[in-house]
PDB file of N, CA and C in Angstrom:
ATOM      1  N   UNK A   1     150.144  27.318  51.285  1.00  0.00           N
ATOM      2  CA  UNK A   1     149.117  27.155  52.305  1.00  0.00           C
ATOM      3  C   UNK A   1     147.749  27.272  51.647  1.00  0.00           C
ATOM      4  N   UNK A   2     146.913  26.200  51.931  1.00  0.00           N
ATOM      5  CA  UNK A   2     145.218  26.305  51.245  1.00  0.00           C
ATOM      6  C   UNK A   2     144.421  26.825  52.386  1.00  0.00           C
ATOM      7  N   UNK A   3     143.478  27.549  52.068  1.00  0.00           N
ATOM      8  CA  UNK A   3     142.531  27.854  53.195  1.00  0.00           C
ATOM      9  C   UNK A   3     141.019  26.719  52.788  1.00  0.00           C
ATOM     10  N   UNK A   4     140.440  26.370  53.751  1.00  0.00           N
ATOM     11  CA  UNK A   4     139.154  25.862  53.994  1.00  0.00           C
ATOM     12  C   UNK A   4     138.466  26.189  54.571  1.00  0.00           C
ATOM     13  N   UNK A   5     136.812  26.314  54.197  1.00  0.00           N
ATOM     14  CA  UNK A   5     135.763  27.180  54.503  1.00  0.00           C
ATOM     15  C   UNK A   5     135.325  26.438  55.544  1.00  0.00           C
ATOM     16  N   UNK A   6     134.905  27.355  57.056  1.00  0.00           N
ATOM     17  CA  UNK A   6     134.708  26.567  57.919  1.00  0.00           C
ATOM     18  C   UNK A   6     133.363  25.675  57.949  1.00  0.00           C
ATOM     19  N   UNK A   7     132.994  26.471  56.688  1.00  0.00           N
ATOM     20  CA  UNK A   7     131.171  25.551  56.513  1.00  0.00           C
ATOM     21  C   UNK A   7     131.628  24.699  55.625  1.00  0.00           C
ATOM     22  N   UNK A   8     132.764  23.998  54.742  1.00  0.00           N
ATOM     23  CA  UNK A   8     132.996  23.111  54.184  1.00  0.00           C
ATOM     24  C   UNK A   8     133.213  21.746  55.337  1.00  0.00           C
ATOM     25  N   UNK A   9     134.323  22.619  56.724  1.00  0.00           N
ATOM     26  CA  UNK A   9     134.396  21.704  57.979  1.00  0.00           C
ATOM     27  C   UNK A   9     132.993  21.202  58.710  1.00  0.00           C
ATOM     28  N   UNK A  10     132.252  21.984  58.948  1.00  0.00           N
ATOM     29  CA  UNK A  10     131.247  21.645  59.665  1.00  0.00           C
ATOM     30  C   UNK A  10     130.288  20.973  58.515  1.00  0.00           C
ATOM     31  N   UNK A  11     130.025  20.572  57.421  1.00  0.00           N
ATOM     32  CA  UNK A  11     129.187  19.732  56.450  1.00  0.00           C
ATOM     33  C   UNK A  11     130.169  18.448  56.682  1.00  0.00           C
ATOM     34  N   UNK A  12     130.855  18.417  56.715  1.00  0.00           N
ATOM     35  CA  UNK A  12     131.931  17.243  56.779  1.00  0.00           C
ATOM     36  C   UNK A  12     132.230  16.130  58.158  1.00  0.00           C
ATOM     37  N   UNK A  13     131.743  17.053  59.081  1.00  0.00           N
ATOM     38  CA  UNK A  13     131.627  16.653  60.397  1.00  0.00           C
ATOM     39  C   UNK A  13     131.156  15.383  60.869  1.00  0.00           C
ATOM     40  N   UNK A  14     131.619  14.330  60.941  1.00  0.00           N
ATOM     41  CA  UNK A  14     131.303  13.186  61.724  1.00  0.00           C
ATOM     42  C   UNK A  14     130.663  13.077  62.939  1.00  0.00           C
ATOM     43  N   UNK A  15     129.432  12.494  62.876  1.00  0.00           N
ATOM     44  CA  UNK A  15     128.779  12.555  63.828  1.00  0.00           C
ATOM     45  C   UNK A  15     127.978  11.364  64.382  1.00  0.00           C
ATOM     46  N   UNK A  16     127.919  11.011  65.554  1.00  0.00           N
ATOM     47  CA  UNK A  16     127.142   9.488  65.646  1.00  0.00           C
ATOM     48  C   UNK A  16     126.106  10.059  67.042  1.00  0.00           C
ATOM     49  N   UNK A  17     125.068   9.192  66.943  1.00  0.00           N
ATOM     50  CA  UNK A  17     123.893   9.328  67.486  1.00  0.00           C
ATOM     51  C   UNK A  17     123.983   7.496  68.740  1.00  0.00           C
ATOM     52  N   UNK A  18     123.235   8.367  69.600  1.00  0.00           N
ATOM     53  CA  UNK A  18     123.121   6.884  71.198  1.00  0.00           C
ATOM     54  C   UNK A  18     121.845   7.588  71.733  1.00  0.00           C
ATOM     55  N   UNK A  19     120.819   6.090  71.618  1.00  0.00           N
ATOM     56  CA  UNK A  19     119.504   6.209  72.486  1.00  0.00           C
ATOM     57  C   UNK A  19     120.187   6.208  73.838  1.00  0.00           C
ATOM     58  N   UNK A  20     119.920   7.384  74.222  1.00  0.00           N
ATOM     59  CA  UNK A  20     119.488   7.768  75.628  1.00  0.00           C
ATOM     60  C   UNK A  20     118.205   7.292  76.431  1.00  0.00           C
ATOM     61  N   UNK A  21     117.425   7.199  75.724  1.00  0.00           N
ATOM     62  CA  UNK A  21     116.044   6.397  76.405  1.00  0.00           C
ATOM     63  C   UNK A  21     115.070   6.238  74.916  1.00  0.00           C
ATOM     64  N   UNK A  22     114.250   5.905  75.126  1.00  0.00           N
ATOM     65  CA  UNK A  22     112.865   5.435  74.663  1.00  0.00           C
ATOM     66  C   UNK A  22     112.566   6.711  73.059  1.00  0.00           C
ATOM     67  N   UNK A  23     112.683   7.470  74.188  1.00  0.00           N
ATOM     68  CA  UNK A  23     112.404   8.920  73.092  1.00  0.00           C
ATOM     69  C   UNK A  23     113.498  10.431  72.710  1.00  0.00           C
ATOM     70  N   UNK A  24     114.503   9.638  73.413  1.00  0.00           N
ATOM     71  CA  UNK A  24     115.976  10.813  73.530  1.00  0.00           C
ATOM     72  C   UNK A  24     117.111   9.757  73.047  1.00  0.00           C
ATOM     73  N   UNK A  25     117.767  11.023  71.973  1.00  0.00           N
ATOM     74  CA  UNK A  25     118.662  10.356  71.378  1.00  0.00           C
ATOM     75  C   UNK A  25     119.923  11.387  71.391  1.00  0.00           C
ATOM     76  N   UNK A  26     121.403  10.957  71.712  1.00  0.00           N
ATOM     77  CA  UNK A  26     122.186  12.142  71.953  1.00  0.00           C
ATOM     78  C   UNK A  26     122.655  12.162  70.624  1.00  0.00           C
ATOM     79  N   UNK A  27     123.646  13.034  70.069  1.00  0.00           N
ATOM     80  CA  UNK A  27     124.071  13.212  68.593  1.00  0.00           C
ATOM     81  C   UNK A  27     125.365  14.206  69.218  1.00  0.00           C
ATOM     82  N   UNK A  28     126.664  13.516  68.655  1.00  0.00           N
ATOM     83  CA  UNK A  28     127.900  14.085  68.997  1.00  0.00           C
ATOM     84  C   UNK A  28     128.962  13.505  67.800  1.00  0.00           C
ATOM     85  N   UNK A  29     129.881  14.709  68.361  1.00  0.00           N
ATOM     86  CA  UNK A  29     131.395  14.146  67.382  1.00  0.00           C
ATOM     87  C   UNK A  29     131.876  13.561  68.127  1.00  0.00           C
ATOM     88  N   UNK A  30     133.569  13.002  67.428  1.00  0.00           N
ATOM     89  CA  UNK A  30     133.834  11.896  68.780  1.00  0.00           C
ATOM     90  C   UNK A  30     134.707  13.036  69.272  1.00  0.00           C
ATOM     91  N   UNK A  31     134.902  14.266  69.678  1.00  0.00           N
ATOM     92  CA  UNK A  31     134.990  15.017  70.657  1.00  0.00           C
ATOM     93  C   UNK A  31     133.802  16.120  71.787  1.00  0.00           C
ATOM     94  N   UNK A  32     133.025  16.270  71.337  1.00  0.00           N
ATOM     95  CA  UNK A  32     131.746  16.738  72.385  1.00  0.00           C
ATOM     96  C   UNK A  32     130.547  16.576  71.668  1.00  0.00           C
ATOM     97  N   UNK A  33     129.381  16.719  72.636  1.00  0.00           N
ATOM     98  CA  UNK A  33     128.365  16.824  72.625  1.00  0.00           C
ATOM     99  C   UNK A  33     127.797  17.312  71.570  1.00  0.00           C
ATOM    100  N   UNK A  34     126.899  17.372  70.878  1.00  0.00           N
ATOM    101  CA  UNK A  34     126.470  18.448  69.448  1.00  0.00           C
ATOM    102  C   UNK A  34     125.029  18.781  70.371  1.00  0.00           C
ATOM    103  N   UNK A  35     123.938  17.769  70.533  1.00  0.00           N
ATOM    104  CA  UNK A  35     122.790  18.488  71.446  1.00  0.00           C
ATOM    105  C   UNK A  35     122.453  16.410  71.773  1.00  0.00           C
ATOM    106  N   UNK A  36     120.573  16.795  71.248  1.00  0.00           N
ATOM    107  CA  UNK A  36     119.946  15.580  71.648  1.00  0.00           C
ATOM    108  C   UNK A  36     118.233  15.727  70.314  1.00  0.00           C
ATOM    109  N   UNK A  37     118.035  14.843  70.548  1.00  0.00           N
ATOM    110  CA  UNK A  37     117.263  14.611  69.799  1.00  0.00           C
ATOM    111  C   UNK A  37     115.850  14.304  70.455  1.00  0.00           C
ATOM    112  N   UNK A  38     114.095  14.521  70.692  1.00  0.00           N
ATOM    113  CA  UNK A  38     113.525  14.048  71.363  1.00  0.00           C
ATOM    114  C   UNK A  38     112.176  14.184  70.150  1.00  0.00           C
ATOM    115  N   UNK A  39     111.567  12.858  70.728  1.00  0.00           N
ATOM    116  CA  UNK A  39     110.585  12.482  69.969  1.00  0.00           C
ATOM    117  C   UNK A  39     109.418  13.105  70.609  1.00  0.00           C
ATOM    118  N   UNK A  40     108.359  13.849  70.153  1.00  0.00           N
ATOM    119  CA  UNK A  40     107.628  15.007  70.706  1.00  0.00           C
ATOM    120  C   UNK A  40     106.133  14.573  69.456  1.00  0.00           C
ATOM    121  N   UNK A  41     105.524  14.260  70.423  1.00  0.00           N
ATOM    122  CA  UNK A  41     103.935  14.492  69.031  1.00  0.00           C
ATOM    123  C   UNK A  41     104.099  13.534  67.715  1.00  0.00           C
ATOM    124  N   UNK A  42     104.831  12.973  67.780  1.00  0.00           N
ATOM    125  CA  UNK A  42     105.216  13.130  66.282  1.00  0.00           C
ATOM    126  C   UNK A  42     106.357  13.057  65.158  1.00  0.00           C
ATOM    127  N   UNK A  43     106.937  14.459  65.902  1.00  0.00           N
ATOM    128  CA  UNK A  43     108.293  15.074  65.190  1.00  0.00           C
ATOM    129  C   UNK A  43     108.943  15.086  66.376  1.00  0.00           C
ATOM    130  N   UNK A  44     110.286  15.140  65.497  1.00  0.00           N
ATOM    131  CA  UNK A  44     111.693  15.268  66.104  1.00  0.00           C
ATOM    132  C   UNK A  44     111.913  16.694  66.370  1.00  0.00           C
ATOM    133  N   UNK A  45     112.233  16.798  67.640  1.00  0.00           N
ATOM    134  CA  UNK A  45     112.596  17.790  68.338  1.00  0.00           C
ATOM    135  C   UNK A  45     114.243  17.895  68.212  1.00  0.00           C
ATOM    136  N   UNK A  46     115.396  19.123  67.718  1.00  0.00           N
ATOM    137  CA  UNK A  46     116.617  19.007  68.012  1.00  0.00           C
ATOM    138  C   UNK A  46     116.827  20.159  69.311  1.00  0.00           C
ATOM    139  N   UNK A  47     117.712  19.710  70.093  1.00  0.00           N
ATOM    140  CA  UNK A  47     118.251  20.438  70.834  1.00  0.00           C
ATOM    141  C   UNK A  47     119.551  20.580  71.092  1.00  0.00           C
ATOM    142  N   UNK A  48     119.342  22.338  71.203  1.00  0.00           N
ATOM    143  CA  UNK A  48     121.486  22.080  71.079  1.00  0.00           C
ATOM    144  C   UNK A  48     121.786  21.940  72.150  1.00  0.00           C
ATOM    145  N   UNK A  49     123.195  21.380  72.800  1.00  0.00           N
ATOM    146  CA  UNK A  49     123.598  21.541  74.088  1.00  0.00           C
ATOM    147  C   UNK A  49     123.811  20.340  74.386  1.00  0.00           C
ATOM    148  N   UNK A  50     124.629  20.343  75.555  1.00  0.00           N
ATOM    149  CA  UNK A  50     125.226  19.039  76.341  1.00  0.00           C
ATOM    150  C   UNK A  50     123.910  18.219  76.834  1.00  0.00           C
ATOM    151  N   UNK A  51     123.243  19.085  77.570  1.00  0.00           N
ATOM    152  CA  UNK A  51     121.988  19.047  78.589  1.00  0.00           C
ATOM    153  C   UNK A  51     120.816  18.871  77.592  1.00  0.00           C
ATOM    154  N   UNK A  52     120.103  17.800  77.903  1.00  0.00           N
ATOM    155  CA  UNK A  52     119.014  18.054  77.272  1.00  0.00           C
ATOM    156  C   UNK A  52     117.806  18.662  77.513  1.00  0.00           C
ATOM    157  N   UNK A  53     117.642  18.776  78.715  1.00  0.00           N
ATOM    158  CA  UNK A  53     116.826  19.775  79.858  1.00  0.00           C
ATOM    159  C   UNK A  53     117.217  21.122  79.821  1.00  0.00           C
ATOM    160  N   UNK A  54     117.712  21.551  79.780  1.00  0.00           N
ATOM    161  CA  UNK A  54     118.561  22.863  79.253  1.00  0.00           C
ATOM    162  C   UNK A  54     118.878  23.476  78.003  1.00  0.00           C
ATOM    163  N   UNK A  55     118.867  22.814  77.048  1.00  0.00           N
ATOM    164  CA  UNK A  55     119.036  22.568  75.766  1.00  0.00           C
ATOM    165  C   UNK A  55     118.368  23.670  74.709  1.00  0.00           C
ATOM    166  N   UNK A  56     118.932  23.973  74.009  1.00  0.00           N
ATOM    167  CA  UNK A  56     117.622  25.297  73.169  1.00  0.00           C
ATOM    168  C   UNK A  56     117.228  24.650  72.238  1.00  0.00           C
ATOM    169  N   UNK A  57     116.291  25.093  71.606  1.00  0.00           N
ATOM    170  CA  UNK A  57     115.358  24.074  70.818  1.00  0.00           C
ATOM    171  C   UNK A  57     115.943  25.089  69.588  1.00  0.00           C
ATOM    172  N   UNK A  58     116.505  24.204  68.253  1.00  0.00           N
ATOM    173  CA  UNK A  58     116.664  24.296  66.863  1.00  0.00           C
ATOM    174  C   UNK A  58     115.644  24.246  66.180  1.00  0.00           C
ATOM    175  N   UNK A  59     114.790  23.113  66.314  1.00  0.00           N
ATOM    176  CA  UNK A  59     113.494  23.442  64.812  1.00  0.00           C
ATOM    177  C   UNK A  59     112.981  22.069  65.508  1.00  0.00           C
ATOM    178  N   UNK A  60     112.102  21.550  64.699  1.00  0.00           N
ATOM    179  CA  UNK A  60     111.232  20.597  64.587  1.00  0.00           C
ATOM    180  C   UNK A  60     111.053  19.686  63.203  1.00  0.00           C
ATOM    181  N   UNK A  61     111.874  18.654  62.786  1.00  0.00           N
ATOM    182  CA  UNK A  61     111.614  17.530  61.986  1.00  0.00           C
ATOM    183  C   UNK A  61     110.754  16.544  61.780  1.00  0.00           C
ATOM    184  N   UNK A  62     110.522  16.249  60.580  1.00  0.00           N
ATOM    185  CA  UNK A  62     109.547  15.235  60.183  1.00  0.00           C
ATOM    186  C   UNK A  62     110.309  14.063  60.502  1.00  0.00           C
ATOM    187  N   UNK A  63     111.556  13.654  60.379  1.00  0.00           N
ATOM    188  CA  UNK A  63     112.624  12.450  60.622  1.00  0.00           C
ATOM    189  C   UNK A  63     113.898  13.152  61.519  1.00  0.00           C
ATOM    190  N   UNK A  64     114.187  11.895  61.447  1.00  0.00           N
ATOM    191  CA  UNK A  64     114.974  11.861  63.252  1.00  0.00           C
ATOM    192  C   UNK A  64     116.425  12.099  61.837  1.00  0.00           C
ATOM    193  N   UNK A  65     116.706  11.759  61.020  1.00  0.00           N
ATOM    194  CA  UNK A  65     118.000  12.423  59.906  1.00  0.00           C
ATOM    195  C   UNK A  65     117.611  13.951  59.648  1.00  0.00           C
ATOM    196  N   UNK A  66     116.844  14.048  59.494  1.00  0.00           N
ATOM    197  CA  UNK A  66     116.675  15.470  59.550  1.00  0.00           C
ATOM    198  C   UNK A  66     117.344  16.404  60.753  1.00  0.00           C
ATOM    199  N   UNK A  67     116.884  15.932  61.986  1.00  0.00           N
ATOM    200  CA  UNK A  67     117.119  16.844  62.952  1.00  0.00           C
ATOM    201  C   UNK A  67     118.508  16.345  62.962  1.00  0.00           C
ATOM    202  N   UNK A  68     118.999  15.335  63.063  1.00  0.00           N
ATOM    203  CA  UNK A  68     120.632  14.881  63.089  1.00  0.00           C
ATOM    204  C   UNK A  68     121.311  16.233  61.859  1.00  0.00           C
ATOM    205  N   UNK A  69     121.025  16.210  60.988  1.00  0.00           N
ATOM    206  CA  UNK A  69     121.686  16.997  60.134  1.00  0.00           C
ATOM    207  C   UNK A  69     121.598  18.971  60.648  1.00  0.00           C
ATOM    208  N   UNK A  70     120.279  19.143  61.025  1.00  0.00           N
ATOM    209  CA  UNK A  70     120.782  20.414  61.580  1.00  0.00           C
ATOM    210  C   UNK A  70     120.883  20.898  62.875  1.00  0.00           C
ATOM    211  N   UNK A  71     121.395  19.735  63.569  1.00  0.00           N
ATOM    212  CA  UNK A  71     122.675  19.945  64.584  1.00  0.00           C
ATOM    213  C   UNK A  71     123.987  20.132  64.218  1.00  0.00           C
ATOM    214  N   UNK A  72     124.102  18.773  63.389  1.00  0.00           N
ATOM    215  CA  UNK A  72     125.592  18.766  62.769  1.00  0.00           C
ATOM    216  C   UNK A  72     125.991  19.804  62.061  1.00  0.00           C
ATOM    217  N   UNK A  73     125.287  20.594  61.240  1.00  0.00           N
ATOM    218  CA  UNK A  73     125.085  21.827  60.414  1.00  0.00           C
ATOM    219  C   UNK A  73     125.482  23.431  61.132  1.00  0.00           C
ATOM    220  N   UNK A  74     124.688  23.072  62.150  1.00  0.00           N
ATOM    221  CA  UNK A  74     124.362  23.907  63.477  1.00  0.00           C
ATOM    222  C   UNK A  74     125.784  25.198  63.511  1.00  0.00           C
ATOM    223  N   UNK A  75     125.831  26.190  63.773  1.00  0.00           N
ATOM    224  CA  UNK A  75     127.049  27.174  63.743  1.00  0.00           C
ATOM    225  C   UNK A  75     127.385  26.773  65.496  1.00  0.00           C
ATOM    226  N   UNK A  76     128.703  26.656  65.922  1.00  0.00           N
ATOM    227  CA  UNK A  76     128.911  26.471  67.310  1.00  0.00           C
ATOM    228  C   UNK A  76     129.675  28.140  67.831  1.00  0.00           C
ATOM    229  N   UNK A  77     129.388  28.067  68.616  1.00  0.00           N
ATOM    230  CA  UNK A  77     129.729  29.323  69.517  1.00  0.00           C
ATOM    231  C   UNK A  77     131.636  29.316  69.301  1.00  0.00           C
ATOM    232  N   UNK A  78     132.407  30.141  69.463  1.00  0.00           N
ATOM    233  CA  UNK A  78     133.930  29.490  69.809  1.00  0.00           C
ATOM    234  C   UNK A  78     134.266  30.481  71.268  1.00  0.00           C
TER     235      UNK A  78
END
C-alpha cells in the first residue's frame, strides 16, 4: 500500500473555469464548485464557495490564473 500527500492531490486537481457574466467567472472540479472569480478595479477577486454573494474572499490577483490557482490550491473543509 503507497500513501499520497493530500497536497500532492489537491496540486493535481483538475479544474475548469465558465463565464458566469461579464465580470464573474465560476472555477470547479468536475465534481463541485471550488468558488468564483470577479473582476474588481482591476484585479481578480477569488472567492471560495458555491455562492458567489456569499462567498469569502481568498486574496486579490493581478491575473485571472492566478486567482484560478489559489482556489484550486485552496485547503477544503471535510
Amino acid at each position: 500500500m503507497s500513501t499520497v500527500s493530500i497536497e500532492t492531490i489537491r496540486r493535481n486537481a483538475q479544474v475548469s473555469t465558465r463565464s458566469v457574466s461579464g465580470d464573474l467567472v465560476q472555477v470547479s472540479t468536475p465534481d463541485r464548485v471550488l468558488g468564483h472569480i470577479r473582476l474588481e478595479s482591476g484585479s481578480y477577486v477569488a472567492l471560495k464557495g458555491a455562492n458567489p454573494h456569499w462567498g469569502d474572499e481568498v486574496g486579490r490577483y493581478a491575473t485571472q490564473g492566478m486567482a484560478v490557482e489559489a482556489l484550486r490550491q485552496r485547503k477544503r473543509s471535510v
